[in-house]
Protein backbone atom coordinates (compact mmCIF):
# COMPACT_ATOMS: atom_id res chain seq x y z
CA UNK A 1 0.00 0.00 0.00
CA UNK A 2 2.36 2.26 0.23
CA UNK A 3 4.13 1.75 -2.79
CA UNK A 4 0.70 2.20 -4.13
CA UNK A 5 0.49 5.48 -2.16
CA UNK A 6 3.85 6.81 -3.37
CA UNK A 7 3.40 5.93 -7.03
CA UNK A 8 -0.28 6.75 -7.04
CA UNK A 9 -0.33 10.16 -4.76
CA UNK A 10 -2.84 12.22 -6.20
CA UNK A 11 -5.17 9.15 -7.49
CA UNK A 12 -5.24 8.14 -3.74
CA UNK A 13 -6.19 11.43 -2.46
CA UNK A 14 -9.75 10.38 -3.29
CA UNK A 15 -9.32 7.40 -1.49
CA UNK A 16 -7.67 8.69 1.91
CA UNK A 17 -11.09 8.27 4.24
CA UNK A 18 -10.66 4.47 3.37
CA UNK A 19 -7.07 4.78 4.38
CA UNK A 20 -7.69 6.80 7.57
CA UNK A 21 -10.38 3.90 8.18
CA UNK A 22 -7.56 1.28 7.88
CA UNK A 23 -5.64 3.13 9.76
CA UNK A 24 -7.91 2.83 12.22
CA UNK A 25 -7.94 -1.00 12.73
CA UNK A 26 -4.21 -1.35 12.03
CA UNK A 27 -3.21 -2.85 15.46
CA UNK A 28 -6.29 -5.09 14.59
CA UNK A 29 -4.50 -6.64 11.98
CA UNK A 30 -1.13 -8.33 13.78
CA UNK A 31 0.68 -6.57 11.24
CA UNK A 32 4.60 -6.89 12.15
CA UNK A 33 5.89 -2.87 13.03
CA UNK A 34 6.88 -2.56 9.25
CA UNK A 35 4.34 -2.94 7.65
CA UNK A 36 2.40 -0.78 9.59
CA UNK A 37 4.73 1.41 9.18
CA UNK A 38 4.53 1.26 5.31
CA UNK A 39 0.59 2.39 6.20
CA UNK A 40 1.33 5.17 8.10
CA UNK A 41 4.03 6.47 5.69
CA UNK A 42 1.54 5.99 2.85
CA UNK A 43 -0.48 8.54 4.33
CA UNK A 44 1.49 10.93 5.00
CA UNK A 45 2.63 10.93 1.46
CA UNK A 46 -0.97 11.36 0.50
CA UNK A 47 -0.87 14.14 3.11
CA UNK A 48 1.73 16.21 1.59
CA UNK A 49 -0.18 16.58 -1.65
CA UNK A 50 -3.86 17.75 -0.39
CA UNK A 51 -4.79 21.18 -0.58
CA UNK A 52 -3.80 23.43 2.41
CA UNK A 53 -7.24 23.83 3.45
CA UNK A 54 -7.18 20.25 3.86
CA UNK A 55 -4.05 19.71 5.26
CA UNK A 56 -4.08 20.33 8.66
CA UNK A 57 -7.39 18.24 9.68
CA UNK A 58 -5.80 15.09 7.54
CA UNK A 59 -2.36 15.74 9.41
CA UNK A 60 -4.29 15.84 13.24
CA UNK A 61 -6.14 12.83 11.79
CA UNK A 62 -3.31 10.57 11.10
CA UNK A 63 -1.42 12.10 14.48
CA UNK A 64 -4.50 11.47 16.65
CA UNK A 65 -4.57 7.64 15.81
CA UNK A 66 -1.14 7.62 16.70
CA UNK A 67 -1.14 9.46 19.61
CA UNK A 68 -4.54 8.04 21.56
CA UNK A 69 -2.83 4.52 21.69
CA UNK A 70 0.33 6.09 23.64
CA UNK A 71 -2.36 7.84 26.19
CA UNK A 72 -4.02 4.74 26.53
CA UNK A 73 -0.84 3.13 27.53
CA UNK A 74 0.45 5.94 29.29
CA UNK A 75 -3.14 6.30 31.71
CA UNK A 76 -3.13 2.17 32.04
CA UNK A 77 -1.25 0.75 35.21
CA UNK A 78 2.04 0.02 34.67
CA UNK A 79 2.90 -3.38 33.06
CA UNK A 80 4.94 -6.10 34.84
CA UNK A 81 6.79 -5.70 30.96
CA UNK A 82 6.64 -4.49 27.77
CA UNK A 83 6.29 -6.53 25.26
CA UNK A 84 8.35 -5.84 22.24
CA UNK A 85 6.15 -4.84 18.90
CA UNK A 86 2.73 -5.57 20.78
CA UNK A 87 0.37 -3.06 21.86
CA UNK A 88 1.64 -2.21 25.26
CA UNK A 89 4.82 -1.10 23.60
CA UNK A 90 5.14 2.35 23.32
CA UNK A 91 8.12 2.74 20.87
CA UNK A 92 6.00 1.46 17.76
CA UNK A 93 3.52 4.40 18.29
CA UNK A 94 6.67 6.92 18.64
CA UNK A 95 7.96 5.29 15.26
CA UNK A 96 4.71 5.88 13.52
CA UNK A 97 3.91 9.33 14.96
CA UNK A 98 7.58 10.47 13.90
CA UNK A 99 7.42 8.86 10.27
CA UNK A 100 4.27 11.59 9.83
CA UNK A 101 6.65 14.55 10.52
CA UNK A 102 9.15 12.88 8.31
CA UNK A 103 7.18 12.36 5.32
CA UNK A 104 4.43 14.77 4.99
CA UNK A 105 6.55 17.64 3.51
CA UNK A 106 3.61 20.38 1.94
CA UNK A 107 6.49 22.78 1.82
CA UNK A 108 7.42 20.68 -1.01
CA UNK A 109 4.23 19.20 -2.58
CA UNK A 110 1.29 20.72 -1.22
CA UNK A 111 -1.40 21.90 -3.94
CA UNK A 112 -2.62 25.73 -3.94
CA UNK A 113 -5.91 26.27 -3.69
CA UNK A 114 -7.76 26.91 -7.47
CA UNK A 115 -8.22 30.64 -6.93
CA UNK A 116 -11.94 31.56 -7.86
C-alpha cells in the first residue's frame, strides 16, 4: 500500500477516508511494526499533496490515531513488561507518529488552492 500510495499520490487522495479507516484497525490486523509502518508512511505521502485547506485536519487525523494509543498506555497501570512490537509497547507508536513529521513535507508538494 504504500508503494501504491507513493506511485499513485494524487489518485489516492480520493481514497484517503478508506485509508484513515484502515488506519484505524491497524493494530487489529497483527501486522509486524513494518508494515504498519509502510501504512502510516503511505499517508502521510498522500498528506503532503492535499490542498492546504485540507491539510491540517488530515495531518491531526493521522497524528490522533497515533497518539490516543500512547495515552491509553500511558493512563493504564504500569505493566509487569513491555512486550516488544505488541500493543503495550510504546516505541511502535513513537515510530509511527515520527514517520508523519518525516514524510508529509507540503512545503514541497502541497497543492494551492484553485483561486476563484
Amino acid at each position: 500500500l504504500q508503494s501504491i500510495c507513493t506511485k499513485c499520490r494524487e489518485q489516492m487522495t480520493q481514497h484517503f477516508g478508506g485509508l484513515i479507516q484502515i488506519l484505524e484497525q491497524i493494530d487489529k490486523f497483527n501486522l509486524k511494526p513494518d508494515p504498519a509502518k509502510g501504512l502510516v508512511k503511505g499517508a502521510a505521502l498522500i498528506v503532503s499533496i492535499m490542498n492546504k485547506d485540507q491539510l491540517e485536519g488530515a495531518v491531526s487525523k493521522v497524528c490522533e490515531l497515533q497518539i490516543k494509543p500512547l495515552a491509553n498506555i500511558m493512563d493504564a497501570p504500569r505493566p509487569e513488561k513491555i512486550v516488544k512490537n505488541s500493543p503495550s509497547d510504546p516505541v511502535i507508536y513513537l515510530d509511527r507518529l515520527s514517520d508523519v513529521f518525516r514524510h508529509v513535507s507540503p512545503s514541497n508538494g502541497c497543492i494551492p488552492p484553485n483561486p476563484q
